[in-house]
Protein backbone atom coordinates (compact mmCIF):
# COMPACT_ATOMS: atom_id res chain seq x y z
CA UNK A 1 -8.11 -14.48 -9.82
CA UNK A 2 -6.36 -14.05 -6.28
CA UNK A 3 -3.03 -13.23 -6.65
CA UNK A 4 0.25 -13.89 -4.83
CA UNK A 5 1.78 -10.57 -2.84
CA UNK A 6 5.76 -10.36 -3.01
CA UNK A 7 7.39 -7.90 -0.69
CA UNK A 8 10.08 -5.59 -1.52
CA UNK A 9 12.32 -5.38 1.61
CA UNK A 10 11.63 -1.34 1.94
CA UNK A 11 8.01 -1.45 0.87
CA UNK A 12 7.52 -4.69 4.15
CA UNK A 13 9.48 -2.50 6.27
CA UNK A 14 6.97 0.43 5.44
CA UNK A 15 3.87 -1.33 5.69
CA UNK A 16 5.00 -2.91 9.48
CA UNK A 17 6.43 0.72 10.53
CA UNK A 18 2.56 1.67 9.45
CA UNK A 19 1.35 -1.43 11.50
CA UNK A 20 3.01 -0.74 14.50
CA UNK A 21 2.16 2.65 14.94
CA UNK A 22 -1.36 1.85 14.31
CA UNK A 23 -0.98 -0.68 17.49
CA UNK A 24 0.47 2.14 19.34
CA UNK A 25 -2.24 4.66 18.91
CA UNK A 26 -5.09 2.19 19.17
CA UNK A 27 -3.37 1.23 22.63
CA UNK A 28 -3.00 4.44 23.89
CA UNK A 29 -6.52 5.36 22.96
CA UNK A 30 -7.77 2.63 25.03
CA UNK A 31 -5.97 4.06 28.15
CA UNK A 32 -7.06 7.28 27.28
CA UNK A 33 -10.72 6.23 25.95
CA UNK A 34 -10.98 7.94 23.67
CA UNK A 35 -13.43 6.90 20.95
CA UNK A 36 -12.27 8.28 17.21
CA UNK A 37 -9.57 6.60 15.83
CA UNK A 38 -6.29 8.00 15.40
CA UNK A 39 -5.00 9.30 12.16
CA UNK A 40 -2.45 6.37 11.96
CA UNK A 41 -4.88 3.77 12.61
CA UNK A 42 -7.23 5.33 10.02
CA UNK A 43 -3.80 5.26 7.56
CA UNK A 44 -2.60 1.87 7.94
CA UNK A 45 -6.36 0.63 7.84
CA UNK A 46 -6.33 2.28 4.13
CA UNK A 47 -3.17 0.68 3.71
CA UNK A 48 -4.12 -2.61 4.21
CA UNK A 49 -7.89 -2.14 2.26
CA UNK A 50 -5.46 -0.93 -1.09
CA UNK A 51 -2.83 -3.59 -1.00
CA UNK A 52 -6.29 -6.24 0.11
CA UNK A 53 -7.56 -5.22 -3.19
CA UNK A 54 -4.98 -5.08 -5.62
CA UNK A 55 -4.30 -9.08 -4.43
CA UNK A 56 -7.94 -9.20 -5.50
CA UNK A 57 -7.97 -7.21 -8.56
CA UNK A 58 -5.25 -4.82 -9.48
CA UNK A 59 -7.38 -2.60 -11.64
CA UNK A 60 -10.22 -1.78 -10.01
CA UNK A 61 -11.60 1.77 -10.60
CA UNK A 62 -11.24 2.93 -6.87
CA UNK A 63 -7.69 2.57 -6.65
CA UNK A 64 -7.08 4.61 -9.65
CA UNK A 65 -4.14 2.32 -11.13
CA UNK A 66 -2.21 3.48 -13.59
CA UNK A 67 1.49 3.56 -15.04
CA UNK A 68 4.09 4.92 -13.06
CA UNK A 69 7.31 5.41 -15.24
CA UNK A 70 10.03 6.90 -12.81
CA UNK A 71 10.32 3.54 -11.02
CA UNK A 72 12.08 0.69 -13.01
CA UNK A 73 10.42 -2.72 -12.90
CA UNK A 74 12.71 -5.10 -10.63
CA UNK A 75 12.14 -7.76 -12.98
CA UNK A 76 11.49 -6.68 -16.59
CA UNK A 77 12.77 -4.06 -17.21
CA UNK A 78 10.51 -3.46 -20.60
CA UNK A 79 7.74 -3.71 -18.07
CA UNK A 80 5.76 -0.43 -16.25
CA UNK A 81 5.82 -0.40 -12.66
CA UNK A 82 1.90 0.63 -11.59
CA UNK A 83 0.80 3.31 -8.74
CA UNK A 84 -3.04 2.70 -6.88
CA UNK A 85 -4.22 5.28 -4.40
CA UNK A 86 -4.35 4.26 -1.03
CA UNK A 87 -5.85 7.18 0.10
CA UNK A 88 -7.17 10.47 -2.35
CA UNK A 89 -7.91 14.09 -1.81
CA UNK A 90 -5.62 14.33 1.33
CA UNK A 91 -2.39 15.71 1.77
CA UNK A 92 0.74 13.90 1.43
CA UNK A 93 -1.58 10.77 0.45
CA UNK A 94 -0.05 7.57 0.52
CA UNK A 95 0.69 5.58 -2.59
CA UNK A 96 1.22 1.57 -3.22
CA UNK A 97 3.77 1.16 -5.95
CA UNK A 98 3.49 -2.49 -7.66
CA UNK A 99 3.97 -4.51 -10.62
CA UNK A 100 3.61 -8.36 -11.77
CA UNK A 101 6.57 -10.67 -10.92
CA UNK A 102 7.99 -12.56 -10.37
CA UNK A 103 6.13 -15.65 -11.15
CA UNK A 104 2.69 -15.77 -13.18
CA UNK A 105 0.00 -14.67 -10.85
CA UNK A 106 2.37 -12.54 -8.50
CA UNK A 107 1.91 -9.21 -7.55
CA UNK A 108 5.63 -7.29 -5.72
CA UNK A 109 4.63 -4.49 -3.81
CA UNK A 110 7.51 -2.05 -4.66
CA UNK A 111 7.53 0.97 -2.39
CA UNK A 112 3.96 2.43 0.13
CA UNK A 113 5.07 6.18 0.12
CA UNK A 114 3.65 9.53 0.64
CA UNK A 115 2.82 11.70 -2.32
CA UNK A 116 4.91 14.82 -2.81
C-alpha cells in the first residue's frame, strides 16, 4: 500500500532548504567540473530515498523505524511518533520523524533533523 505524505510546515521547510542547496552545489560543480558529488547533494539524495520509502513501506528493515517518544503525535496523542534513518554510521546523521495521520493511509512527516 502507497501511502499519502502530509507535511509539517518545519519538516517542508527542511526538506526544500535540503533541496536547494543540493541545486546549488550540483550547479556550481558543473562550472567547476568537478565530477564527485557534493556532500549536500549526496544528503538530500538520502533524504529523498528515506521519505520515497517510508510512502512505500514505513517499516522496512533499512530504515531502522522505530518509536520515538520525546515527540508528541500531532494528532493522537495516545499515538508514538516513529524515527527512520536517513542516513547511518555518519556524524550528525539525519533523521525523518513521522507518524500516521491524519486520514487512513496518511503518513505526516514531522521534523528531518540531524542527530545529536
Amino acid at each position: 500500500m502507497k501511502f499519502s505524505l502530509v507535511w509539517d510546515r518545519s519538516a517542508k521547510g527542511t526538506y526544500e532548504a535540503l533541496k536547494h542547496k543540493a541545486q546549488a552545489s550540483r550547479t556550481a560543480g558543473e562550472r567547476s567540473e568537478r565530477n564527485k558529488a557534493s556532500r549536500n547533494v549526496g544528503l538530500f539524495k538520502q533524504v529523498r530515498k528515506c521519505i520515497f520509502l517510508l510512502q512505500q513501506n514505513p517499516t522496512p528493515p533499512g530504515l531502522q523505524t522505530h518509536e520515538f517518544s520525546s515527540i508528541p503525535n500531532p494528532y493522537k496523542k495516545e499515538q508514538k511518533v516513529s524515527e527512520a534513518y536517513a542516513q547511518q554510521k555518519t556524524p550528525g546523521a539525519y533523521r525523518v520523524f513521522w507518524c500516521y495521520g491524519p486520514q487512513k493511509g496518511d503518513i505526516t512527516i514531522i521534523a528531518i533533523t540531524q542527530h545529536p
